[in-house]
Structure formats: structure tokens, C-alpha cells
C-alpha atoms as a PDB file:
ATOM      1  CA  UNK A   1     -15.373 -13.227  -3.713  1.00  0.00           C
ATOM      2  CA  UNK A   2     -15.108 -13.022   0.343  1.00  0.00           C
ATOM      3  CA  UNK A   3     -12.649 -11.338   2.009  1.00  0.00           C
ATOM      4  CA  UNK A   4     -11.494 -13.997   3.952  1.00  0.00           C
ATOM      5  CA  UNK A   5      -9.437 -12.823   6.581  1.00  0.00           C
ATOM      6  CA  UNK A   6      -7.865 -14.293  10.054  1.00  0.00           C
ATOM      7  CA  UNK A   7      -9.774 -12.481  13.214  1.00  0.00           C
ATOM      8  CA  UNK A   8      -7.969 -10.650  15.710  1.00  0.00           C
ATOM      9  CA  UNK A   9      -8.412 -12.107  19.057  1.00  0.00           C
ATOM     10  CA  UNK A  10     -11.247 -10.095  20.439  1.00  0.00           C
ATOM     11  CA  UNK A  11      -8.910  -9.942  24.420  1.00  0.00           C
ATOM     12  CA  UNK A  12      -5.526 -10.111  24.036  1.00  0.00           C
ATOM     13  CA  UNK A  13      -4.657  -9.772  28.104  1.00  0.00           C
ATOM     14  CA  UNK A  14      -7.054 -12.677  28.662  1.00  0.00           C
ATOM     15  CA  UNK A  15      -5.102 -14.922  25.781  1.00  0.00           C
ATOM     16  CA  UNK A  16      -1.950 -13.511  27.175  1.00  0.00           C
ATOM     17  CA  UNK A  17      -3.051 -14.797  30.383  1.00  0.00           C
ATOM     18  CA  UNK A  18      -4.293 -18.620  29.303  1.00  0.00           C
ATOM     19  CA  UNK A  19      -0.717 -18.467  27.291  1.00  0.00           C
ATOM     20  CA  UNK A  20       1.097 -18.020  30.469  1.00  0.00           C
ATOM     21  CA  UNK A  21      -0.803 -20.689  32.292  1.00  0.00           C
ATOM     22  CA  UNK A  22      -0.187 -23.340  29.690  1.00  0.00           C
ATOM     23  CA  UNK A  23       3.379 -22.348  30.000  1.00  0.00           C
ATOM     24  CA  UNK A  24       3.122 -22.913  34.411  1.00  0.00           C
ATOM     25  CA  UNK A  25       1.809 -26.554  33.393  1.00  0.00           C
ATOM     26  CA  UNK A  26       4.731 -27.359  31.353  1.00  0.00           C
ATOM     27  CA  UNK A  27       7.255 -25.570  33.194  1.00  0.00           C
ATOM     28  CA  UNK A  28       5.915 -27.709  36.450  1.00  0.00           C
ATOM     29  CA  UNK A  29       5.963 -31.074  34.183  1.00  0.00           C
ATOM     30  CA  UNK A  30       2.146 -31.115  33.732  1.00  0.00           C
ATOM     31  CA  UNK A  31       2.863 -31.014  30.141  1.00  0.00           C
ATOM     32  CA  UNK A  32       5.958 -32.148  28.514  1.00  0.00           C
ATOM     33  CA  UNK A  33       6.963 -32.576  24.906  1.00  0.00           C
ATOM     34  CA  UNK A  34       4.809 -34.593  23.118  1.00  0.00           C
ATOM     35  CA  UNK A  35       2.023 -34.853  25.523  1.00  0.00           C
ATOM     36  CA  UNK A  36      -1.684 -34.406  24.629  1.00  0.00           C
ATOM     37  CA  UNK A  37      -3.373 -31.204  25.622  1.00  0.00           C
ATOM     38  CA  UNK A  38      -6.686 -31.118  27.305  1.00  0.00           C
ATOM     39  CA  UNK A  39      -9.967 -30.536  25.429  1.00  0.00           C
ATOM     40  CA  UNK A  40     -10.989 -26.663  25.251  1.00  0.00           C
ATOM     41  CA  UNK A  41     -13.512 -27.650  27.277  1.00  0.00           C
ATOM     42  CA  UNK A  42     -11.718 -28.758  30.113  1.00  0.00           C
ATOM     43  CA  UNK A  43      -8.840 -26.020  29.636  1.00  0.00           C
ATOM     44  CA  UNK A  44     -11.997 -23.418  29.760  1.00  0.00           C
ATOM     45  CA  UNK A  45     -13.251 -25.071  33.395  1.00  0.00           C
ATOM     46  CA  UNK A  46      -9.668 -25.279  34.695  1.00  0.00           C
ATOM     47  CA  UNK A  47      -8.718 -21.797  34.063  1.00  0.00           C
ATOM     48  CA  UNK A  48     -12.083 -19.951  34.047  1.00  0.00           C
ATOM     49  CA  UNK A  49     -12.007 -18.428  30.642  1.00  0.00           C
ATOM     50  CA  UNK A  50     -14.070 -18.564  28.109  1.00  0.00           C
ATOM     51  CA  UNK A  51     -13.979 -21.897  25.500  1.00  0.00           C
ATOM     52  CA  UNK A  52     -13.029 -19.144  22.407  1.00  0.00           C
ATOM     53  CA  UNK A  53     -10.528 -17.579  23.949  1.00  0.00           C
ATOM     54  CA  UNK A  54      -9.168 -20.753  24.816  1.00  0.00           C
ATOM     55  CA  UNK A  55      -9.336 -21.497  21.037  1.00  0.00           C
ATOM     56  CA  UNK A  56      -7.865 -18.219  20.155  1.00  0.00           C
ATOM     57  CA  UNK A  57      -4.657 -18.958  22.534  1.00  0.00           C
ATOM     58  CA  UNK A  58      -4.025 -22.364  21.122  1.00  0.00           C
ATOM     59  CA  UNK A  59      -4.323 -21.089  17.446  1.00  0.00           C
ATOM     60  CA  UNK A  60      -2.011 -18.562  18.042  1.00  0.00           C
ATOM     61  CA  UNK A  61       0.355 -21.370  19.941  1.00  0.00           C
ATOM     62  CA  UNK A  62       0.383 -23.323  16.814  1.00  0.00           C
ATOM     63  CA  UNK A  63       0.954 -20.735  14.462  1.00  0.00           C
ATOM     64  CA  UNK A  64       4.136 -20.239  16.894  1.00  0.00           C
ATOM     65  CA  UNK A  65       5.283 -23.787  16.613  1.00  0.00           C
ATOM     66  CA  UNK A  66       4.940 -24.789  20.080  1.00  0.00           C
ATOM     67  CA  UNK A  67       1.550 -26.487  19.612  1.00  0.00           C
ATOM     68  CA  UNK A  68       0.540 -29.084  17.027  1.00  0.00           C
ATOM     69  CA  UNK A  69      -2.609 -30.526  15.642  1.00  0.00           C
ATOM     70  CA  UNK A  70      -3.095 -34.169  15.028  1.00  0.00           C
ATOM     71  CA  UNK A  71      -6.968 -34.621  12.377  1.00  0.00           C
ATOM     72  CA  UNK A  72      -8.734 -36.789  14.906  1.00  0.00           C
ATOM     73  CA  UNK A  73      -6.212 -37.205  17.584  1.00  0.00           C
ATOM     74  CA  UNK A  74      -6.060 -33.441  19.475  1.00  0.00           C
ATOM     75  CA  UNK A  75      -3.362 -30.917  20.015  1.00  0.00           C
ATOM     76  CA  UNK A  76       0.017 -31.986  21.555  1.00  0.00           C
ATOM     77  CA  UNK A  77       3.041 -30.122  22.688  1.00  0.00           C
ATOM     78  CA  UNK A  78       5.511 -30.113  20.053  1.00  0.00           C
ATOM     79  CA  UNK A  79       9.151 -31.520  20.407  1.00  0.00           C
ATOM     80  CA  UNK A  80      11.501 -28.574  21.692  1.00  0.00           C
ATOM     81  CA  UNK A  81      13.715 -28.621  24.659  1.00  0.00           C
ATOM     82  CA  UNK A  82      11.796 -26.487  28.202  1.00  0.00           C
ATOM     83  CA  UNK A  83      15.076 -23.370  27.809  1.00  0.00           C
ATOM     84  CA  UNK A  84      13.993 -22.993  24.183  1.00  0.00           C
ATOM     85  CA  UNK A  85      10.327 -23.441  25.161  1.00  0.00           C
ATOM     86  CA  UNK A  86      10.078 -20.742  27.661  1.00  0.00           C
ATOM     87  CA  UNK A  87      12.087 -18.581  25.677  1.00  0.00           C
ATOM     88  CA  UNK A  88       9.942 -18.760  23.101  1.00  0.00           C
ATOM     89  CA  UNK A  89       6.760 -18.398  24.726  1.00  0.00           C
ATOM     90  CA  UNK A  90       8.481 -15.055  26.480  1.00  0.00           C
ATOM     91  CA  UNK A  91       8.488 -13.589  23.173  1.00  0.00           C
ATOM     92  CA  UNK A  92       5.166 -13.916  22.213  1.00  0.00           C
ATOM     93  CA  UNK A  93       3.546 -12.859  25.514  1.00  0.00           C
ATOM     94  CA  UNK A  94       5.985  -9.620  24.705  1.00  0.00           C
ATOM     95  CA  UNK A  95       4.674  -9.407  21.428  1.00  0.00           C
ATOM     96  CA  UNK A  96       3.014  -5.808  20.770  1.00  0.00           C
ATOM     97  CA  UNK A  97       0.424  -4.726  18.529  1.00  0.00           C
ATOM     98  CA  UNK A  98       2.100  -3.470  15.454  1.00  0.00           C
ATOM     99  CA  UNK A  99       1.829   0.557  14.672  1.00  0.00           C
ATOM    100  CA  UNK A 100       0.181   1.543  11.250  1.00  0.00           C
ATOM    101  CA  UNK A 101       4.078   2.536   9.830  1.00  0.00           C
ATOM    102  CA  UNK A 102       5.174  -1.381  10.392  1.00  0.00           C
ATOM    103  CA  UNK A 103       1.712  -2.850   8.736  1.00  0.00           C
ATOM    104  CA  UNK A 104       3.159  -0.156   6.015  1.00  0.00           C
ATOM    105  CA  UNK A 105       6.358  -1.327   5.656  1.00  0.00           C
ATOM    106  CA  UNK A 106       5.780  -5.456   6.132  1.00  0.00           C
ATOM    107  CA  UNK A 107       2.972  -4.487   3.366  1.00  0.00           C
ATOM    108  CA  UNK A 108       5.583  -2.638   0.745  1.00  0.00           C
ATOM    109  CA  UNK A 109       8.030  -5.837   1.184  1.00  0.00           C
ATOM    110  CA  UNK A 110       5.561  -8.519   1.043  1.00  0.00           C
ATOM    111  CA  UNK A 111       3.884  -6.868  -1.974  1.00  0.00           C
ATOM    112  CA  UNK A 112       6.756  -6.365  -4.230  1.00  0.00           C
ATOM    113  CA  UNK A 113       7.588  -9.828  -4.016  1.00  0.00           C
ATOM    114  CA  UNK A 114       4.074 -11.441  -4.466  1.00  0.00           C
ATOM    115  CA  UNK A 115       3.414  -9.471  -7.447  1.00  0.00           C
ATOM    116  CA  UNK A 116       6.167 -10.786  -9.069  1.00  0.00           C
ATOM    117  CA  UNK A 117       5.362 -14.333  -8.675  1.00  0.00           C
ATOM    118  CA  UNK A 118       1.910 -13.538  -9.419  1.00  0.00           C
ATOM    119  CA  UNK A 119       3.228 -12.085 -12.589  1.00  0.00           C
ATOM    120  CA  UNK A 120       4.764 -15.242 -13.112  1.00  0.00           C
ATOM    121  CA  UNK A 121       2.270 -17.987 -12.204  1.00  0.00           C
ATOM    122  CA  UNK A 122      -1.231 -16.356 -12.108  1.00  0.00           C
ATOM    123  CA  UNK A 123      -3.932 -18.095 -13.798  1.00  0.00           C
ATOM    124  CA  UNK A 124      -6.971 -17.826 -15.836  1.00  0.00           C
ATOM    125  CA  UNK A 125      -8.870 -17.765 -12.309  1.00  0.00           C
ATOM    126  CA  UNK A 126      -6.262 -15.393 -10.820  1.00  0.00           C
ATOM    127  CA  UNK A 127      -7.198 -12.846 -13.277  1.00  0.00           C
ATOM    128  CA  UNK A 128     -10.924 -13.081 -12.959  1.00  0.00           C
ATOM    129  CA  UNK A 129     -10.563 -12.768  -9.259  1.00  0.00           C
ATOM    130  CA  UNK A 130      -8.515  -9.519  -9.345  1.00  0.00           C
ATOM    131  CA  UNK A 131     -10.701  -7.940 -12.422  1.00  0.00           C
ATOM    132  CA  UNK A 132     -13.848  -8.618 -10.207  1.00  0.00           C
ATOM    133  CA  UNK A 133     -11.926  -6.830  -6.961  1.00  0.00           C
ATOM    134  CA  UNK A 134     -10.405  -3.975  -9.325  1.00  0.00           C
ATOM    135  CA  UNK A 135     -13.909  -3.007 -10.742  1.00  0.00           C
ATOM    136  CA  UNK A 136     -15.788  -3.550  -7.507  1.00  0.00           C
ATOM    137  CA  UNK A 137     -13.028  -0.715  -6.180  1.00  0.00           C
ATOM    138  CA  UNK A 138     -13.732   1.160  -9.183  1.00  0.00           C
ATOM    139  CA  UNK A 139     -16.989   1.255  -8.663  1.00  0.00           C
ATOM    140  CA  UNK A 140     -17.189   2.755  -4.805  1.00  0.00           C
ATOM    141  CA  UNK A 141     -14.573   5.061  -5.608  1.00  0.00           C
ATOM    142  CA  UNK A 142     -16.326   6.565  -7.998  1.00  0.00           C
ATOM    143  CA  UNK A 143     -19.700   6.241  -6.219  1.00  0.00           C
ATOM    144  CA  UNK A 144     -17.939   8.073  -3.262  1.00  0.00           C
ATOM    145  CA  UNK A 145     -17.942   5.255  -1.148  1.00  0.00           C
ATOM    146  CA  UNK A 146     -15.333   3.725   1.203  1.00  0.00           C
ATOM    147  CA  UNK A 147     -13.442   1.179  -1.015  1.00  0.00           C
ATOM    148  CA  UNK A 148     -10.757  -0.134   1.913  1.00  0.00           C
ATOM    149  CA  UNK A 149     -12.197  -3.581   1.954  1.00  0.00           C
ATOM    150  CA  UNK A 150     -12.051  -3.989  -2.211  1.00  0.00           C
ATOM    151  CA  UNK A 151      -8.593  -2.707  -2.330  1.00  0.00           C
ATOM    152  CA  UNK A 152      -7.451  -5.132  -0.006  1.00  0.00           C
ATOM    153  CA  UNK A 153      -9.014  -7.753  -1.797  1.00  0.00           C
ATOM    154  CA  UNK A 154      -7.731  -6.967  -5.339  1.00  0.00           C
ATOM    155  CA  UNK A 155      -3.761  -7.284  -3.121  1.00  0.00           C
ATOM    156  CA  UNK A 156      -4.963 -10.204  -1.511  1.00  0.00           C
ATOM    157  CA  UNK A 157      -6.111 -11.645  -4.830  1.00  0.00           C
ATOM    158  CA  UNK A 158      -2.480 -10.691  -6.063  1.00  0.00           C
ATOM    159  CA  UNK A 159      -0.915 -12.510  -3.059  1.00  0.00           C
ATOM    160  CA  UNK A 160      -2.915 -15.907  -3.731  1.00  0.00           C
ATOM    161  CA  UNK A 161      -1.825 -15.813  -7.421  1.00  0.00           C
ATOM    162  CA  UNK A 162       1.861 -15.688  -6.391  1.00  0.00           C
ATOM    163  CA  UNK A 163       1.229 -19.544  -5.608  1.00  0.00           C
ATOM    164  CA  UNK A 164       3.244 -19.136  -2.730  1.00  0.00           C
ATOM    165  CA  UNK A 165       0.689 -20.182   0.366  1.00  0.00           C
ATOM    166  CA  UNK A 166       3.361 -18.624   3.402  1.00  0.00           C
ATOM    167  CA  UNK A 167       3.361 -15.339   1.811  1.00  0.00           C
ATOM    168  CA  UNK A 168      -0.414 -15.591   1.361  1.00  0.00           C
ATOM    169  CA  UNK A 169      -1.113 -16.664   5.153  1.00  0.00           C
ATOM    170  CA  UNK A 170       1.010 -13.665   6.097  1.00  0.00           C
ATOM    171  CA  UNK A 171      -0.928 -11.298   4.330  1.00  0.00           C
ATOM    172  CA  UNK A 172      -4.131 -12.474   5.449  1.00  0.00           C
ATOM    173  CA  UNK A 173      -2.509 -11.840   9.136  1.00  0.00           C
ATOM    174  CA  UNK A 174      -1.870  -8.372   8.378  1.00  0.00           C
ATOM    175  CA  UNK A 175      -5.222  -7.397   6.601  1.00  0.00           C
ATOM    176  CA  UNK A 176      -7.438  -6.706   9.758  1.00  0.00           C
ATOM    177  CA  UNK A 177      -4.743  -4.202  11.503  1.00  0.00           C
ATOM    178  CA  UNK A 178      -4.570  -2.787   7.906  1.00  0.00           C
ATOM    179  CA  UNK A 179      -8.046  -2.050   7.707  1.00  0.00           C
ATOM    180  CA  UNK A 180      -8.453  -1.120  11.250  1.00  0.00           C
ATOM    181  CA  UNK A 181      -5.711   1.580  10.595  1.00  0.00           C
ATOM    182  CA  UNK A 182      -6.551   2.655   6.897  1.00  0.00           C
ATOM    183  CA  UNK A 183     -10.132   3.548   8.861  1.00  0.00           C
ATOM    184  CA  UNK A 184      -8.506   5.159  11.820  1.00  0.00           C
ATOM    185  CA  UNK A 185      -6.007   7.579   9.500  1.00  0.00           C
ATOM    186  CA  UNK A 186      -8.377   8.045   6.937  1.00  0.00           C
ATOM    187  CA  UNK A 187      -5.885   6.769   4.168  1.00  0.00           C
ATOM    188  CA  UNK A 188      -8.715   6.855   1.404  1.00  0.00           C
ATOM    189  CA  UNK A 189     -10.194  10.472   1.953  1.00  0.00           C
ATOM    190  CA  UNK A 190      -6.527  11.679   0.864  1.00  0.00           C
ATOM    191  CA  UNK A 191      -6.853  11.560  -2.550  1.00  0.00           C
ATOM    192  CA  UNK A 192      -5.553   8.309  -2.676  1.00  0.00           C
ATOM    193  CA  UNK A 193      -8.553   6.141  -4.055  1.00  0.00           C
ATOM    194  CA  UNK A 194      -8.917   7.871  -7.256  1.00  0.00           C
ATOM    195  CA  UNK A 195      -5.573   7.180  -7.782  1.00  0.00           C
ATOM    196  CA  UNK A 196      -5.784   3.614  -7.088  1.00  0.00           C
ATOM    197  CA  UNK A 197      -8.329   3.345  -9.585  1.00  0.00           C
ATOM    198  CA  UNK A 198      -5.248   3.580 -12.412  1.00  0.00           C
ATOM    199  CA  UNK A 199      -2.436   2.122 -10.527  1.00  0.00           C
ATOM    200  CA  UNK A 200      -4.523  -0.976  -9.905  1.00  0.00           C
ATOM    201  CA  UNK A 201      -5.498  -1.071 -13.771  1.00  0.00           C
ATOM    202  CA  UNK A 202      -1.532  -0.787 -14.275  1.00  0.00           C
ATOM    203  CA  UNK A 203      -0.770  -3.848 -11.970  1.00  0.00           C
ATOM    204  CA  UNK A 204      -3.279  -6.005 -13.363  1.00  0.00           C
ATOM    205  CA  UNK A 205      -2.287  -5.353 -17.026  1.00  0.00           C
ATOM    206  CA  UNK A 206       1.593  -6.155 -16.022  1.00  0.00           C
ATOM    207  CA  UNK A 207       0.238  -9.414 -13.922  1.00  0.00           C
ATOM    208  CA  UNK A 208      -1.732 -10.584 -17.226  1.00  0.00           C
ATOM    209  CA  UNK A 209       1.159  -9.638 -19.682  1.00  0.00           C
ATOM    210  CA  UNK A 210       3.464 -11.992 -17.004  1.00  0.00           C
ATOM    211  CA  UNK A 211       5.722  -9.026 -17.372  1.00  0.00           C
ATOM    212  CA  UNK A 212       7.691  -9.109 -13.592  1.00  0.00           C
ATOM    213  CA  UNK A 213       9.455  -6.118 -13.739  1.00  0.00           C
ATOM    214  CA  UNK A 214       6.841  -3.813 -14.796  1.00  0.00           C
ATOM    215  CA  UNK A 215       4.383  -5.365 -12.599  1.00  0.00           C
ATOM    216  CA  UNK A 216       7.091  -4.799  -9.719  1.00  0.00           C
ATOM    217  CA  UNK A 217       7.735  -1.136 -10.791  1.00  0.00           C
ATOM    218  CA  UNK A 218       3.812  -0.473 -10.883  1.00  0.00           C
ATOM    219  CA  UNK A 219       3.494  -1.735  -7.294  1.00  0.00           C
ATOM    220  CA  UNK A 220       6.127   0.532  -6.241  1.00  0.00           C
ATOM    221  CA  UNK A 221       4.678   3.297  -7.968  1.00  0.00           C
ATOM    222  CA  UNK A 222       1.046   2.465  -6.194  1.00  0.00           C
ATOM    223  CA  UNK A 223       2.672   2.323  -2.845  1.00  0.00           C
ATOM    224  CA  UNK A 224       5.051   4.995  -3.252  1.00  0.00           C
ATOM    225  CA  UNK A 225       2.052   7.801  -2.045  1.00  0.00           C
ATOM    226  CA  UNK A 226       0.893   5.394   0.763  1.00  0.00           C
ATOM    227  CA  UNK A 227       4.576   5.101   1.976  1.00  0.00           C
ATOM    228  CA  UNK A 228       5.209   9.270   1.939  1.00  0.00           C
ATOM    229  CA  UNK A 229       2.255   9.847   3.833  1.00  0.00           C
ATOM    230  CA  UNK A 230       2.784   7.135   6.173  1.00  0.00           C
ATOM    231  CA  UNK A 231       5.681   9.036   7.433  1.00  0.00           C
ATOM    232  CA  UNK A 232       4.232  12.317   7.907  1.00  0.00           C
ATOM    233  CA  UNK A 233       1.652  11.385  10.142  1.00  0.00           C
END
């Protein structure tokens, strides 16, 4: 099993910067609501950027709303009004990079939810794709190795059993700031990975019984550690 995982853009400034410019070509009626964007090639030549960071800035417009894809027909400008468009395109060139105690926290609430649908509606598959992630963790823990990467995968094997495919595209947002940061802080050279080792045995054994509340109450009890020491950093 991959970790599959949505890439950070590699320059935020120079996304930031082709954001702003798409907005200047709407705002001055270049592009209006339901128009046709260029190609990325000819947005790249225009504004002298590269043709993937043109990519990356669209991707992240359409994840927004304010861009839409078409299968064979391009990317248009969806259907909102110009005060609600620049408002909204204000906020995400003010968005910040979040800080390792909000990856923490959007973690803890997404997780106690998606392990109880998972508890509810996992399958067969579900179960074979978190056994494989729990023993591969098992297995560099106990070798001594860094295990951040199989962690992640046995939660993000969790989140894509909970059936529920928003919940699961907002963990897979999330994932590459959480690794970046669980490297950065160290999380699994404090004692935490051994641990793992038995709390992830407990979640998977709650998931497979389709018990909810235990399988809730062994999250909790998994993230309770992460959550203290988050908070005395």
C-alpha cells in the first residue's frame, strides 16, 4: 500500500502571486463567471512562471470553489458574484501555514469521527489494509527505525474505511504538514512509538468487532499522549 498523499506546493509566494493575478483579470473583466480559462501553457507565458506552479495555483483554486473543471472541455470560472469573489480569494492569499498544535487538534477531531464510521462500515479490504500498515509499524518500531510514514498510513487506512470520501480528502491534506512536523519535533523518539504499537492493535480490534464506542475511546486513548505533549512544547 502507497502512501498516497496531496503535495505541498513546492513556492507558496510564487502561487500566491499567479493567485492574485488571476484575480486582476477578473476584477478588470478579463475573466468573468463562467468564462474559460487559458491553457497552463499560455497562463505560464503570460505571467512568467513556471507551467507547475501554474498547475499548483489552479488546483488549489478549485479545491476553493472558485475554479471548475470540465473532462475534455478546460477549467472555467465558477458562478459567484465579483464582492463574494474577491472576498474569497482575500482569504486564501491570507491563508497561513498551519502550526504543528492545529495539525494536532484538526487531527484529534477528524480522527474520532472517522474511526467511528470505520467501525461501522469497514470492509474485508479495510481490514487487510490497516493489518498490513499496523505490522509494517510494528515492525520499524521494533527494528528502531522511524515508523512516521506507517503510522500515518494505518490512520489514513482508518479514514478511507469510514466511507466518507470529504473526511478522507481532508486527511490526505493534512498528512504532509503532519509528517513534516512529527520529523521536526521528534514526536516518535518520545517514547511514543512503542506505545503505538498496542494502541494501534486496540483500534484495529474495536474497528473489526464494529464496536464504535470502544473504537472511539481507544483513539482517544492513542491520542491522548500526542495531545499532552503537543502543548508543552
Amino acid at each position: 500500500m502507497k502512501l498516497e498523499i496531496l503535495t505541498k506546493p513546492e513556492n507558496q509566494v510564487i502561487q500566491n502571486e499567479i493567485i492574485s493575478k488571476i484575480r486582476d483579470l477578473m476584477n478588470h473583466k478579463n475573466l468573468e463567471p463562467g468564462d474559460k480559462l487559458p491553457s497552463e501553457r499560455m497562463l505560464s507565458e503570460k505571467l512568467g512562471v513556471s507551467r507547475s506552479n501554474v498547475r499548483e495555483a489552479i488546483q488549489k483554486l478549485e479545491f476553493y470553489g472558485i475554479l471548475y473543471s470540465k473532462p475534455q472541455s478546460g477549467t472555467f470560472v465558477a458562478e459567484i458574484g465579483q464582492v463574494a469573489m474577491n472576498g474569497m480569494m482575500e482569504d486564501i492569499l491570507r491563508l497561513e501555514e498551519p502550526d504543528f498544535k492545529s495539525l494536532v487538534e484538526t487531527r484529534i477531531l477528524l480522527e474520532l469521527k472517522t474511526v467511528r464510521l470505520a467501525a461501522q462500515r469497514r470492509t474485508d479490504e479495510d481490514l487487510k489494509q490497516m493489518k498490513q500498515a499496523m505490522d509494517a509499524y510494528s515492525e520499524k518500531v521494533k527494528n528502531g527505525e522511524d515508523a512516521v510514514q506507517e503510522d500515518l498510513l494505518f490512520h489514513l487506512a482508518i479514514a478511507k474505511a469510514s466511507g466518507n470520501s470529504t473526511m478522507n480528502t481532508f486527511m490526505l491534506i493534512i498528512t504532509p504538514e503532519i509528517i513534516t512536523n512529527f520529523e521536526k519535533y521528534h514526536v516518535c523518539d518520545k517514547g511514543l512509538a512503542s506505545r503505538g504499537i498496542k494502541e494501534h492493535q486496540d483500534i484495529y480490534n474495536a474497528i473489526k468487532e464494529q464496536n464504535t464506542k470502544l473504537a472511539k475511546e481507544k483513539m482517544k486513548v492513542h491520542f491522548k499522549t500526542l495531545y499532552q505533549y503537543c502543548y508543552n512544547i
